[in-house]
C-alpha atoms as a PDB file:
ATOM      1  CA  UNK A   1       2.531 -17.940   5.872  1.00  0.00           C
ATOM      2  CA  UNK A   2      -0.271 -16.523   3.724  1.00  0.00           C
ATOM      3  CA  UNK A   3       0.227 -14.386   0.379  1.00  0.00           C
ATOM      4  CA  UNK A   4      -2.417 -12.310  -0.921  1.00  0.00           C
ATOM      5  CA  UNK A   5      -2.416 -12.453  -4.629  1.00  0.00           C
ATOM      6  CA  UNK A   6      -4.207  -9.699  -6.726  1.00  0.00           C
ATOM      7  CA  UNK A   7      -5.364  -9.811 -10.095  1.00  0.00           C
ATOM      8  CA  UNK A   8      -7.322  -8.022 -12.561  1.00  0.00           C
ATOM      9  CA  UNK A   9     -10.176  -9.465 -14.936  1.00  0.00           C
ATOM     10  CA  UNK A  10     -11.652  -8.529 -17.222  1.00  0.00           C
ATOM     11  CA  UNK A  11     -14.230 -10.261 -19.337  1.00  0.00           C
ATOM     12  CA  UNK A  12     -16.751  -9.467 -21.664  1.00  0.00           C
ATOM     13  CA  UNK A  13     -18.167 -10.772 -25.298  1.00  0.00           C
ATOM     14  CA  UNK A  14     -15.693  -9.064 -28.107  1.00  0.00           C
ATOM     15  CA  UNK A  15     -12.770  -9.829 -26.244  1.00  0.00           C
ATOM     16  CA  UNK A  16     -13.136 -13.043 -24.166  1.00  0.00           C
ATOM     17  CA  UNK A  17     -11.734 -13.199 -20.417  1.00  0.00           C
ATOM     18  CA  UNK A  18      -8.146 -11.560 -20.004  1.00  0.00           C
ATOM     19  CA  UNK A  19      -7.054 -12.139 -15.982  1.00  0.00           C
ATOM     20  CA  UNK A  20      -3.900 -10.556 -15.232  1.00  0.00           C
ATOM     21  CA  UNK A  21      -1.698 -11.121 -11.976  1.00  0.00           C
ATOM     22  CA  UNK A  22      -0.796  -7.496 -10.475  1.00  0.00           C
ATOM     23  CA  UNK A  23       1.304  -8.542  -7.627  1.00  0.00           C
ATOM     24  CA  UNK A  24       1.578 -10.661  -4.115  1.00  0.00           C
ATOM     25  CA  UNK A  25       2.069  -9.323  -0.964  1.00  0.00           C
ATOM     26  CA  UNK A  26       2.304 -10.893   2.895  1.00  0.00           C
ATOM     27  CA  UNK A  27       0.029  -7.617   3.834  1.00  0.00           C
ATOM     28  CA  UNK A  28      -3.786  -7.373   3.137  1.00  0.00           C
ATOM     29  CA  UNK A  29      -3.978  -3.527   3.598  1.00  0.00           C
ATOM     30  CA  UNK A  30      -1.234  -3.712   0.575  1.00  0.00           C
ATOM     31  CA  UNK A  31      -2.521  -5.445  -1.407  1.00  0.00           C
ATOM     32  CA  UNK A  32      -5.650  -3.995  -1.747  1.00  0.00           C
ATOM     33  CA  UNK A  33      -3.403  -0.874  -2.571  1.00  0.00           C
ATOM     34  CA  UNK A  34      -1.828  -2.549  -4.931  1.00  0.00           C
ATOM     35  CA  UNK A  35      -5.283  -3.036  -7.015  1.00  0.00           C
ATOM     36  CA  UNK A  36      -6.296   0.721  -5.692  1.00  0.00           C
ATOM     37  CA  UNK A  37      -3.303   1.880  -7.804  1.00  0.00           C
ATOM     38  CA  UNK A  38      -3.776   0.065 -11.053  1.00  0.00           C
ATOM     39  CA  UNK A  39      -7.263   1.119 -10.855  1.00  0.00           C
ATOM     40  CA  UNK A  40      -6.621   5.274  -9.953  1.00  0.00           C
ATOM     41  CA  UNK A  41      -9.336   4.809  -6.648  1.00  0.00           C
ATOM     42  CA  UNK A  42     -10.106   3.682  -4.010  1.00  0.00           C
ATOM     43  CA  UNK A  43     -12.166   0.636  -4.232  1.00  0.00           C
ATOM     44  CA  UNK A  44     -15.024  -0.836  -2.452  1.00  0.00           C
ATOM     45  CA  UNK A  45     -14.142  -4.821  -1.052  1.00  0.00           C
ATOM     46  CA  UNK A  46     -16.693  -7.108  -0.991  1.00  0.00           C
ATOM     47  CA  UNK A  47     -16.731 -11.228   0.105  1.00  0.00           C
ATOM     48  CA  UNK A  48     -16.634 -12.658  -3.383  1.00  0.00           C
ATOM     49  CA  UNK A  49     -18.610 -16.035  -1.945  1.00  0.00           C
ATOM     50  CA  UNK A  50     -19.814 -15.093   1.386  1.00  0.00           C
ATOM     51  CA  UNK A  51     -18.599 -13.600   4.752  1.00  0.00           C
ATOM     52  CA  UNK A  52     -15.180 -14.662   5.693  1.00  0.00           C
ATOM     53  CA  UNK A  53     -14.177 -16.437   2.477  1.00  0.00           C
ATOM     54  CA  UNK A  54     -11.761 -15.812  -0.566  1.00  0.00           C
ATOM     55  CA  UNK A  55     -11.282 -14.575  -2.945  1.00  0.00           C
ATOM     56  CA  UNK A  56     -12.600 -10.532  -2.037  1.00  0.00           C
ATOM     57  CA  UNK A  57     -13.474  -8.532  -4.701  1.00  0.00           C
ATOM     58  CA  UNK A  58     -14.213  -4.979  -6.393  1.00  0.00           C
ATOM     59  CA  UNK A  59     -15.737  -3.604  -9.072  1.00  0.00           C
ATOM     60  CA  UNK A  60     -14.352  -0.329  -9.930  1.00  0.00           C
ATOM     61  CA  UNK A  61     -18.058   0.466 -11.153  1.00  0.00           C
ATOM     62  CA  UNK A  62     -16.767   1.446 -14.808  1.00  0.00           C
ATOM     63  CA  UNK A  63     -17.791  -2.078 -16.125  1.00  0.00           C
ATOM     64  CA  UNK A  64     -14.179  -2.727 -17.695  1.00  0.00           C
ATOM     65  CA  UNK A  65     -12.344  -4.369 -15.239  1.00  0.00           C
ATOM     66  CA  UNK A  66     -12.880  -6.455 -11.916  1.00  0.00           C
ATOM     67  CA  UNK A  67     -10.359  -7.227  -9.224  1.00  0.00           C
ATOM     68  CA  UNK A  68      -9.838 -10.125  -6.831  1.00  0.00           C
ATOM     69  CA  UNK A  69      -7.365 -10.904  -4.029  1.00  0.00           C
ATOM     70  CA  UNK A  70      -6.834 -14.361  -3.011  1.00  0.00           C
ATOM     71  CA  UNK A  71      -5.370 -15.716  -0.113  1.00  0.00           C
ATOM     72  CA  UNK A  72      -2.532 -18.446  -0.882  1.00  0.00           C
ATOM     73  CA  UNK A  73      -0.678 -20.306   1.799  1.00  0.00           C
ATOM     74  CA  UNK A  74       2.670 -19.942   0.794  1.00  0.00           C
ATOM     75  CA  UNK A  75       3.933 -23.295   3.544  1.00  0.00           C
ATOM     76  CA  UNK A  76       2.376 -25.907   1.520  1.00  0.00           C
END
């Protein structure tokens, strides 16, 4: 069964790299909704490495905070 974790990064000179885990959940669809909410839009999903493979990302566009969703197989 696959999980889809989301987190939230930030990272940036003054404050170093701060990556915060915002939830899991068995659905895609929510858990890019669960990123959508911490961030107050919708977002924009990209590949983060090419097309097809994890993590996807978005960049909310105001330079503070990036988000990723990874795909975890929760049978291993």
């Amino acid at each position: 069964m696959i999980a889809y974790e989301v987190r939230r990064v930030h990272s940036c000179e003054f404050c170093g790299t701060d990556d915060q885990a915002l939830g899991t959940d068995s659905s895609l669809d929510r858990a890019k909704s669960i990123a959508e909410r911490d961030a107050g839009l919708a977002l924009e999903w990209a590949w983060f490495i090419a097309d097809g493979e994890w993590p996807l990302s978005a960049d909310p566009g105001d330079g503070v905070y990036r988000y990723y969703i990874y795909a975890r197989d929760t049978t291993a």
